[in-house]
Protein backbone atom coordinates (compact mmCIF):
# COMPACT_ATOMS: atom_id res chain seq x y z
CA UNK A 1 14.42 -71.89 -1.99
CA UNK A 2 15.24 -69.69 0.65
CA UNK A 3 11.05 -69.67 0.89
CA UNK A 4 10.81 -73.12 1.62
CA UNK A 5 13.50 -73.46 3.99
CA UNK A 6 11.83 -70.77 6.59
CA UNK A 7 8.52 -72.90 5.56
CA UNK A 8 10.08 -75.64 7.08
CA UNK A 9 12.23 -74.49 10.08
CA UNK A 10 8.58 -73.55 11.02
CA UNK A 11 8.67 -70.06 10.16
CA UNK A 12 5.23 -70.24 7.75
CA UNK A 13 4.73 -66.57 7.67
CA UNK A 14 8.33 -64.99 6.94
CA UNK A 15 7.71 -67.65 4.06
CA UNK A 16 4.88 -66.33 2.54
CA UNK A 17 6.22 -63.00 2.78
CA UNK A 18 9.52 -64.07 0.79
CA UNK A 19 7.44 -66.15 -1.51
CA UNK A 20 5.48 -63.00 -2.08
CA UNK A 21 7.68 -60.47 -2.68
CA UNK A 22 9.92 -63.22 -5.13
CA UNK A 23 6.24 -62.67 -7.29
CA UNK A 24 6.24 -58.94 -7.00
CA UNK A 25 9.73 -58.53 -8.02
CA UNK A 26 8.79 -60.69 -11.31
CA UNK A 27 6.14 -57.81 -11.88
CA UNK A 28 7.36 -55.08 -9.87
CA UNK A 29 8.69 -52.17 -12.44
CA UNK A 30 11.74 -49.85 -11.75
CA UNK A 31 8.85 -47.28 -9.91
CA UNK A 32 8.55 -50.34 -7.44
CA UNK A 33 4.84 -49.27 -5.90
CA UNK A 34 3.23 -51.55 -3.79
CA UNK A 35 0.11 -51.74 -5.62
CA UNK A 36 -1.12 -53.33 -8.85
CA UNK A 37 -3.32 -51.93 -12.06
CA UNK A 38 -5.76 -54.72 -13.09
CA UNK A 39 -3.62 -55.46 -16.32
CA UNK A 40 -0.62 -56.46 -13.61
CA UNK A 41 -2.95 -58.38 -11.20
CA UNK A 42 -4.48 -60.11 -14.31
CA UNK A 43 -0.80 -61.08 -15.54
CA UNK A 44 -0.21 -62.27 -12.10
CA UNK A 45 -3.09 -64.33 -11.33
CA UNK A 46 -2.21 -65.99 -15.14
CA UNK A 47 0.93 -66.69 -13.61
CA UNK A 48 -0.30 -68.76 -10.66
CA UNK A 49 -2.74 -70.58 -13.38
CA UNK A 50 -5.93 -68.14 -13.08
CA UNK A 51 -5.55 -67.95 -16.82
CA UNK A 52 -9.20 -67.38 -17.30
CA UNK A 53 -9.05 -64.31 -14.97
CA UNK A 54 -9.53 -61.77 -18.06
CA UNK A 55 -12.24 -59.22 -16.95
CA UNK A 56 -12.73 -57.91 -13.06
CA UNK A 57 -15.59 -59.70 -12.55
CA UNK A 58 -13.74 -62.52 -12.84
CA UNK A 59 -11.38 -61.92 -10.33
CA UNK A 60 -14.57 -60.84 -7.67
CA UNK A 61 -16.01 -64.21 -8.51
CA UNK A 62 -13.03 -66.53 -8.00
CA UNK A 63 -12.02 -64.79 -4.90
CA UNK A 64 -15.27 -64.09 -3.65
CA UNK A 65 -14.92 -65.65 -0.11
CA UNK A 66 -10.87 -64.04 0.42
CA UNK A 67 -12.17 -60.72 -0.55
CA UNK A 68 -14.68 -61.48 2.04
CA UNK A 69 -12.40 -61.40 4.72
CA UNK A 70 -11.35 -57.66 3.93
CA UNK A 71 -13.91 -55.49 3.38
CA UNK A 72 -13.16 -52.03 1.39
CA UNK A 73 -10.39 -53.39 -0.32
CA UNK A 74 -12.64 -53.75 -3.51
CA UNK A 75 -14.10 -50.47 -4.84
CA UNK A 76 -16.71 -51.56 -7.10
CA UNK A 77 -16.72 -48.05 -8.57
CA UNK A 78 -13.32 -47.81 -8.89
CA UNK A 79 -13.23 -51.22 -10.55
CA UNK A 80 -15.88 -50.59 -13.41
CA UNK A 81 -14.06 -47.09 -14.35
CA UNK A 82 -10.41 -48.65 -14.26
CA UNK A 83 -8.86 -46.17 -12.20
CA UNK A 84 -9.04 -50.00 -8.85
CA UNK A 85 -5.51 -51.00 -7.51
CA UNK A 86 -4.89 -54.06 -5.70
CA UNK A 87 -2.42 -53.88 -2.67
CA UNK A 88 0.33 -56.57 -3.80
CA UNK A 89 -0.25 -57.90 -0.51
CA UNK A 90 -4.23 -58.58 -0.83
CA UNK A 91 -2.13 -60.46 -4.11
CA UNK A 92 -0.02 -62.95 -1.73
């Protein structure tokens, strides 16, 4: 709620940042990291109704063009052998 309300008192990005972090906190473990495995990303993107977001390759083909926009942040090597995090905010 509180979300919306900066949203709409014109304040767009302390919104997305609260929105954000109200997701991370449904994920976020008692180590609180700012970074996800791929098992947490996937149960986030199934969360925001990416349900068929199962393998990696699905998540560099849905979000092909964002992922664009921030080059490095992918590790294709990293990815294949497991060991990828996302940033929770490459996530909001």
């Amino acid at each position: 709620m509180i979300a919306s309300l900066e949203k709409t008192s014109g304040r767009t990005l302390l919104g997305n940042e609260l929105s954000a972090y109200s997701f991370y906190e449904i994920l976020a473990n008692e180590n609180k990291k700012g970074y996800l495995t791929f098992d947490e990303m996937k149960e986030l993107m199934h969360s925001w109704r990416f349900d068929y977001v199962e393998k990696p390759e699905d998540f560099l083909n849905t979000f092909r063009t964002t992922l664009a926009f921030v080059p490095g942040e992918i590790n294709h090597k990293h990815l294949e052998d497991g060991t990828q995090v996302f940033r929770f905010d490459l996530a909001r």
